[in-house]
C-alpha atoms as a PDB file:
ATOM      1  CA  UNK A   1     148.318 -65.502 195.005  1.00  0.00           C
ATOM      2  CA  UNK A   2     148.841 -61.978 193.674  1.00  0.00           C
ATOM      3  CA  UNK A   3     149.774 -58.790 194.081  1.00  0.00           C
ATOM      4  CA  UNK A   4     147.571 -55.750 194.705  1.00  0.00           C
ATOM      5  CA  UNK A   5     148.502 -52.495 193.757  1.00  0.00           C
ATOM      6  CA  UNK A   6     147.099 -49.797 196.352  1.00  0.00           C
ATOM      7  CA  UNK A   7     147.638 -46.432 194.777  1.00  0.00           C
ATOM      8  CA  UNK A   8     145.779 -44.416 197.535  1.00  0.00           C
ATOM      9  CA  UNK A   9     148.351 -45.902 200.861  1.00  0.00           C
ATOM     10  CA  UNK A  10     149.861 -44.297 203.617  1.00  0.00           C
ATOM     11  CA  UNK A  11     153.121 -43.414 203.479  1.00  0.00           C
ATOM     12  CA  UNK A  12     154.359 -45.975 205.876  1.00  0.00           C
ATOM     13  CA  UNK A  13     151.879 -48.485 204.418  1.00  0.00           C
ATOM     14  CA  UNK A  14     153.218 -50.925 201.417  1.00  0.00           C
ATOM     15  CA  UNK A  15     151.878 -50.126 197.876  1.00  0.00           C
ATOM     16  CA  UNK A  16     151.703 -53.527 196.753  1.00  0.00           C
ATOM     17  CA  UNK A  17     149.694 -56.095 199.125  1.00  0.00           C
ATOM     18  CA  UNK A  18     149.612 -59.982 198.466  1.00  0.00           C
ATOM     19  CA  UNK A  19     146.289 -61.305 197.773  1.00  0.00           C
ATOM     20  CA  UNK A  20     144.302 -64.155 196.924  1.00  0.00           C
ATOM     21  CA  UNK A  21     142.653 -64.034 193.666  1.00  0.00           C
ATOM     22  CA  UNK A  22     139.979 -66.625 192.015  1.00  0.00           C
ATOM     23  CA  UNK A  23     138.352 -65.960 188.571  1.00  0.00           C
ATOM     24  CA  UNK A  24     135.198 -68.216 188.283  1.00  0.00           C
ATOM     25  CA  UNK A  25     133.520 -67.603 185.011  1.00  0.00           C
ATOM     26  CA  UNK A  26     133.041 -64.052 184.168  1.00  0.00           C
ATOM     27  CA  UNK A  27     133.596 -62.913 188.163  1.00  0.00           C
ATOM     28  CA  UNK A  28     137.182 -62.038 189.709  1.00  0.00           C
ATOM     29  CA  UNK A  29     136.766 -61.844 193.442  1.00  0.00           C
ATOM     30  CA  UNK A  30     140.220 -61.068 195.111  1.00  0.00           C
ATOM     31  CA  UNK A  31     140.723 -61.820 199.201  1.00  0.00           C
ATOM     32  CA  UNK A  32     142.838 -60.161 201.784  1.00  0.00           C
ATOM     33  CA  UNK A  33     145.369 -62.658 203.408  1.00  0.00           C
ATOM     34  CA  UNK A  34     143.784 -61.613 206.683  1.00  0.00           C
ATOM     35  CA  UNK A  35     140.483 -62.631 205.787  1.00  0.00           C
ATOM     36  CA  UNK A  36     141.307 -66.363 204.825  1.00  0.00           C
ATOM     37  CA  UNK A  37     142.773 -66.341 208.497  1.00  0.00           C
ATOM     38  CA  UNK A  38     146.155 -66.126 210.465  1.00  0.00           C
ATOM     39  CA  UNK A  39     147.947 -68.244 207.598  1.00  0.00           C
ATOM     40  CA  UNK A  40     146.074 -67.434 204.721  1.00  0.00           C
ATOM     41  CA  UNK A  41     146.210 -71.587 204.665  1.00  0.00           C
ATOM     42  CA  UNK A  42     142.200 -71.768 204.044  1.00  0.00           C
ATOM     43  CA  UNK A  43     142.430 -69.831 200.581  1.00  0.00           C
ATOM     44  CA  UNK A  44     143.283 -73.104 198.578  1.00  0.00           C
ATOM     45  CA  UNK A  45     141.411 -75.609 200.163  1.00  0.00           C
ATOM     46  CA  UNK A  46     138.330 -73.023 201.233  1.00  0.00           C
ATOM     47  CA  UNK A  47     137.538 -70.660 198.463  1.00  0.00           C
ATOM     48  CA  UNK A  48     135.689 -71.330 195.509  1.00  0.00           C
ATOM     49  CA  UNK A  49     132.913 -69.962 193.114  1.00  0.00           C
ATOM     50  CA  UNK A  50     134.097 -66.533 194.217  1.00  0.00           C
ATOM     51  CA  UNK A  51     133.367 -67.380 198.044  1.00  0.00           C
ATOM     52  CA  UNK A  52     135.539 -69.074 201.081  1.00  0.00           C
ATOM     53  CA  UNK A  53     133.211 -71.644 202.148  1.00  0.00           C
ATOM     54  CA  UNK A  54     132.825 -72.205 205.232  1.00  0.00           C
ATOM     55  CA  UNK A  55     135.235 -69.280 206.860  1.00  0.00           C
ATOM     56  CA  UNK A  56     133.051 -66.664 206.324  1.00  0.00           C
ATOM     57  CA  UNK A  57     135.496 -64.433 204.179  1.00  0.00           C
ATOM     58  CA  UNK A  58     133.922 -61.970 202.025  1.00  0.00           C
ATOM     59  CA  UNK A  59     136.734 -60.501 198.874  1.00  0.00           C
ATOM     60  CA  UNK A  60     137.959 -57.078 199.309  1.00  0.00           C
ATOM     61  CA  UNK A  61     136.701 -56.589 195.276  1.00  0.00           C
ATOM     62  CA  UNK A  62     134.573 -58.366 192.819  1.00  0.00           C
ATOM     63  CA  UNK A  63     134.829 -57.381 189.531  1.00  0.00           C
ATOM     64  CA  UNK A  64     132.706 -59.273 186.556  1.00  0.00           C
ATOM     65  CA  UNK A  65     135.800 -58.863 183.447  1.00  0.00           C
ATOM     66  CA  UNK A  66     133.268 -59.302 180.869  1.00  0.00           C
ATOM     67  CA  UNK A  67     133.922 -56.366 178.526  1.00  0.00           C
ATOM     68  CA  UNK A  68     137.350 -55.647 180.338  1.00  0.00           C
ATOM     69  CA  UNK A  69     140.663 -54.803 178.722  1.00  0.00           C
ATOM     70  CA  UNK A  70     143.776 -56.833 180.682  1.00  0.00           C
ATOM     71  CA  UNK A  71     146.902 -53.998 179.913  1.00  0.00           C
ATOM     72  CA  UNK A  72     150.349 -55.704 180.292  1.00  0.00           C
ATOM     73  CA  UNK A  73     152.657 -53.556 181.728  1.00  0.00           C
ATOM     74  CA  UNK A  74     155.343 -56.394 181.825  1.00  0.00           C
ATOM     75  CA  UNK A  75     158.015 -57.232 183.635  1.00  0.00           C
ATOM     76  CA  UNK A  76     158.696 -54.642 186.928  1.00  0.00           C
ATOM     77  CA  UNK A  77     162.447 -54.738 188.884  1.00  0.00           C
ATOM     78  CA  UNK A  78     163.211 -57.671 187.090  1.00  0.00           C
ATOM     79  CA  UNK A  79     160.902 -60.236 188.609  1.00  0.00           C
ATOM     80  CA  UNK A  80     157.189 -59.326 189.009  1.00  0.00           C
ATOM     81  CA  UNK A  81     154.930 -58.814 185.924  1.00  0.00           C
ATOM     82  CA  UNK A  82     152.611 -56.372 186.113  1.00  0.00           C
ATOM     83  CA  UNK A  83     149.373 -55.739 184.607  1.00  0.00           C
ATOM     84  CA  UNK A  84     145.841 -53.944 185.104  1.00  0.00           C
ATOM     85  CA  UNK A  85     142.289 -54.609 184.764  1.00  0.00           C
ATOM     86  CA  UNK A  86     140.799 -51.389 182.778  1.00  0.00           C
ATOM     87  CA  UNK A  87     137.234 -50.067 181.551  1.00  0.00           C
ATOM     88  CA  UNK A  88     136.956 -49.537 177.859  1.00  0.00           C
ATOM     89  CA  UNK A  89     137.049 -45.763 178.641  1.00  0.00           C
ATOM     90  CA  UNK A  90     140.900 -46.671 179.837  1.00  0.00           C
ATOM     91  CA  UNK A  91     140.050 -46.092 183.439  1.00  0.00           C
ATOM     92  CA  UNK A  92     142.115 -48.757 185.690  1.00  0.00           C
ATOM     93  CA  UNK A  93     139.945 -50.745 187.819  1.00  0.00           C
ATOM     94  CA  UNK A  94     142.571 -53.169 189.527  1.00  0.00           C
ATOM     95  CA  UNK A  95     146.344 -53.525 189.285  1.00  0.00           C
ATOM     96  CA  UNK A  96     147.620 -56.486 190.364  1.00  0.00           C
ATOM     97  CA  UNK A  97     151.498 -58.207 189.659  1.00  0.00           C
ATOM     98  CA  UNK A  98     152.997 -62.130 190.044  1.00  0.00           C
ATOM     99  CA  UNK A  99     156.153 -63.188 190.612  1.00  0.00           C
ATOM    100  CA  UNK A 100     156.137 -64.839 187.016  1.00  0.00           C
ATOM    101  CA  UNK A 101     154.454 -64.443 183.510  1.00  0.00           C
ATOM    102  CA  UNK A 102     152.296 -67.516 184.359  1.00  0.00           C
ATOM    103  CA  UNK A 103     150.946 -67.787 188.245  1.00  0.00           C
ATOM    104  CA  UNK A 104     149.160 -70.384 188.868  1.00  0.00           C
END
């Protein structure tokens, strides 16, 4: 589980959404909570090779990080670490945080 940053929200939506996020070989797919169902309780047990078997959840973004620069922003209000996903040109494709330097 991780954080996504949403730089274009409302302003009485939340920036920073919790999502579920699975890297399978070159391909990071990352799920609403919503789409795993009520609980989110599916994600572990449902989702693999980029897919949720079986539930019919499709992620929210699918990016292949081949090629990718990973920018660590570290560590944000003293407990999330923060980093992005960016293009070589420097163009950030997906911002996400965890509650620690190693989520697993």
């Amino acid at each position: 589980w991780l954080w996504k940053y949403r730089p274009y929200a409302g302003m009485l939506d939340r920036l920073w959404d919790l999502r579920f996020a699975v890297l399978s070989g070159h391909t990071l797919s990352v799920y609403r909570r919503s789409d795993l169902g009520a609980d989110g309780r599916g994600a572990e047990a449902g989702l693999n090779e980029g897919t949720a078997a079986g539930s019919g959840a499709h992620p929210r973004n699918v990016l292949d990080v081949r090629g990718l620069v990973l920018r660590v922003e570290g560590l944000k209000r003293r407990k999330f670490y923060a980093f992005a996903l960016e293009n070589t040109e420097g163009e950030q494709l997906l911002r996400l945080s965890a509650p620690g330097a190693a989520a697993g």
